[in-house]
Protein backbone atom coordinates (compact mmCIF):
# COMPACT_ATOMS: atom_id res chain seq x y z
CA UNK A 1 107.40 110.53 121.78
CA UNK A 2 105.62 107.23 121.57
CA UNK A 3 104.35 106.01 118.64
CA UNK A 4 101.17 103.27 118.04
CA UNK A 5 99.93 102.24 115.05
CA UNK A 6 95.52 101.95 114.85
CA UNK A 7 93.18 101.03 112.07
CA UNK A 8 90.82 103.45 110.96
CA UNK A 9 87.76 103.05 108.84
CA UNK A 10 86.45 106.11 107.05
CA UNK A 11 83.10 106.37 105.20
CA UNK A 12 81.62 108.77 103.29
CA UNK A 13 77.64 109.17 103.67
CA UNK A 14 75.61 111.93 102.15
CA UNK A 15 78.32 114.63 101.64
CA UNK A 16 80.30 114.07 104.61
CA UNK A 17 82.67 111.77 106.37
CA UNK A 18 83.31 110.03 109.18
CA UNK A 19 85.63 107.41 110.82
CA UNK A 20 85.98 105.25 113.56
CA UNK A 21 88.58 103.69 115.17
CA UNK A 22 89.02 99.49 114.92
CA UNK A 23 90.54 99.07 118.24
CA UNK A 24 88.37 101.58 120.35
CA UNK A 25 84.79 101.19 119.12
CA UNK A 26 83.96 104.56 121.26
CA UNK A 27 86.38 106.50 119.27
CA UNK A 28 84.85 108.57 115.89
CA UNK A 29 84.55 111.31 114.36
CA UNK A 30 82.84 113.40 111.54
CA UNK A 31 83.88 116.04 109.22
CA UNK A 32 83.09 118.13 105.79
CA UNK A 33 86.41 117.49 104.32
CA UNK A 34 89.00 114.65 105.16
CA UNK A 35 91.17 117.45 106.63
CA UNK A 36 88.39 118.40 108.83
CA UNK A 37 87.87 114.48 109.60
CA UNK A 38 91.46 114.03 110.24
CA UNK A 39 91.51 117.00 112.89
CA UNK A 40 88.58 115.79 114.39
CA UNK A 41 90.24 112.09 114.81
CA UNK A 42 93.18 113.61 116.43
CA UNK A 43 90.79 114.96 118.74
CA UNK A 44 88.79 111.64 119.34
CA UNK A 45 91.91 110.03 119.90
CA UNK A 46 93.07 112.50 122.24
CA UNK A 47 90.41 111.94 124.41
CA UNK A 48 90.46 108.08 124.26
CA UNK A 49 93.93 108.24 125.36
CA UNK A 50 94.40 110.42 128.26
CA UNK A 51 92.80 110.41 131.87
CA UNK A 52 89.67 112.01 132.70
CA UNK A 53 92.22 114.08 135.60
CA UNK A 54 94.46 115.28 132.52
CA UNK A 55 94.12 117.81 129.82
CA UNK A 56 93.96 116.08 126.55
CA UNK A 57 97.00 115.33 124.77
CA UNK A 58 98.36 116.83 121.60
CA UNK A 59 97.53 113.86 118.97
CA UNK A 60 99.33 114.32 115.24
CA UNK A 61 97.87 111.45 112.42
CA UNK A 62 99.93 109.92 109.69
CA UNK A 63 98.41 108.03 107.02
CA UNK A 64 100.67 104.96 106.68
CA UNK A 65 98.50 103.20 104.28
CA UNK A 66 95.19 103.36 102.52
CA UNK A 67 92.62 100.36 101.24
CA UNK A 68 89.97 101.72 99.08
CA UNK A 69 86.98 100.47 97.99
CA UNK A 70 86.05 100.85 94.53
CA UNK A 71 82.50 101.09 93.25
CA UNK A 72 81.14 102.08 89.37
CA UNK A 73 78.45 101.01 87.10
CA UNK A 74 80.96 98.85 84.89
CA UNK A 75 83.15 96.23 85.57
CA UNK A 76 86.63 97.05 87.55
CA UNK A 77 88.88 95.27 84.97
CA UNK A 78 92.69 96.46 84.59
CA UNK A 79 92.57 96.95 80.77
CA UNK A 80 96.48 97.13 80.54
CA UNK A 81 98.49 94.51 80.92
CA UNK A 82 101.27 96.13 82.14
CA UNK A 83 100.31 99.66 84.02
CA UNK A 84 103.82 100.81 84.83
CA UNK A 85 104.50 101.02 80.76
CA UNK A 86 104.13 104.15 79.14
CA UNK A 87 101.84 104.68 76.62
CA UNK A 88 102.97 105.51 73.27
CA UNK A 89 102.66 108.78 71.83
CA UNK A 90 101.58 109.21 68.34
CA UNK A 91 104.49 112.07 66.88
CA UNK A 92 102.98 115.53 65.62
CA UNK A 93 104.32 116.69 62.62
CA UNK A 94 106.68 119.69 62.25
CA UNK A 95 105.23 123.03 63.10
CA UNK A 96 106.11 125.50 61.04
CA UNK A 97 107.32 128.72 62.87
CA UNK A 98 106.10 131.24 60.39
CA UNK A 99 103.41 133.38 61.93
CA UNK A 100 101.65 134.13 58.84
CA UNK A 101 98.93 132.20 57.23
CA UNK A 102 99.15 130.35 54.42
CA UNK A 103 97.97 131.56 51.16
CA UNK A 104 95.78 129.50 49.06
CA UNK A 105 96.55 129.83 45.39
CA UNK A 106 93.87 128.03 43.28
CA UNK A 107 92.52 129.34 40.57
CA UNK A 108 95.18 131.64 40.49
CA UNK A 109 95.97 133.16 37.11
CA UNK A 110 98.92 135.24 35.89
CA UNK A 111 98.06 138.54 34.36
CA UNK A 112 96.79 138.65 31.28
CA UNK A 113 95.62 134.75 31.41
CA UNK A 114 92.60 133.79 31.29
C-alpha cells in the first residue's frame, strides 16, 4: 500500500465545512460534520488520483497533525505558567457517614427548667 502525505485546509462557514487540498487546488470537499467532510475527502482524493479509464480507488485519511486557528473576543494569553502542572486541590473536610441529620439543640431545656 503506498502511502503520501498532503496538506489539507478545512474551514468552517455558516454551519458546515469544507476542505481543500494544498497540492491539488481541484480537489475539495464539503460536509455537515467533520466525519462527513472526511468521507467526502477520501472521495475527492479518490478521484484526483486515479485514471479517468479506472474505477476510483479505495482512499482511507489519517490525521497526522492539526494547526488551529484560534479566535475569541479577549486576548489569547496562556494564564499559567506552567500548563503541564496540576492544579492544586483545596481538601474537603471529613464526611461524616451517618445518614441521619443532625439535631439542633438550642434553646433546649431539661424538664422541669425553665
Amino acid at each position: 500500500m503506498e502511502k503520501r502525505t498532503i496538506h489539507v485546509g478545512v474551514h468552517y462557514e455558516e454551519g458546515s465545512y469544507w476542505a481543500q487540498v494544498t497540492e491539488w487546488p481541484s480537489c475539495f470537499a464539503t460536509g455537515e460534520t467533520l466525519s462527513q467532510l472526511t468521507e467526502a475527502l477520501e472521495e475527492a482524493v479518490a478521484l484526483i488520483v486515479t485514471p479517468e479509464d479506472e474505477e476510483p480507488a479505495a482512499i482511507q485519511l489519517r490525521v497526522l497533525q492539526m494547526e488551529l486557528t484560534l479566535a475569541a473576543d479577549r486576548p489569547l494569553v496562556a494564564t499559567r505558567a506552567n500548563p503541564s502542572k496540576q492544579p492544586t486541590l483545596i481538601a474537603r473536610p471529613p464526611r461524616s457517614r451517618d445518614p441521619h441529620t443532625p439535631w439542633h439543640l438550642r434553646g433546649f431545656h431539661r424538664r422541669g427548667e425553665a
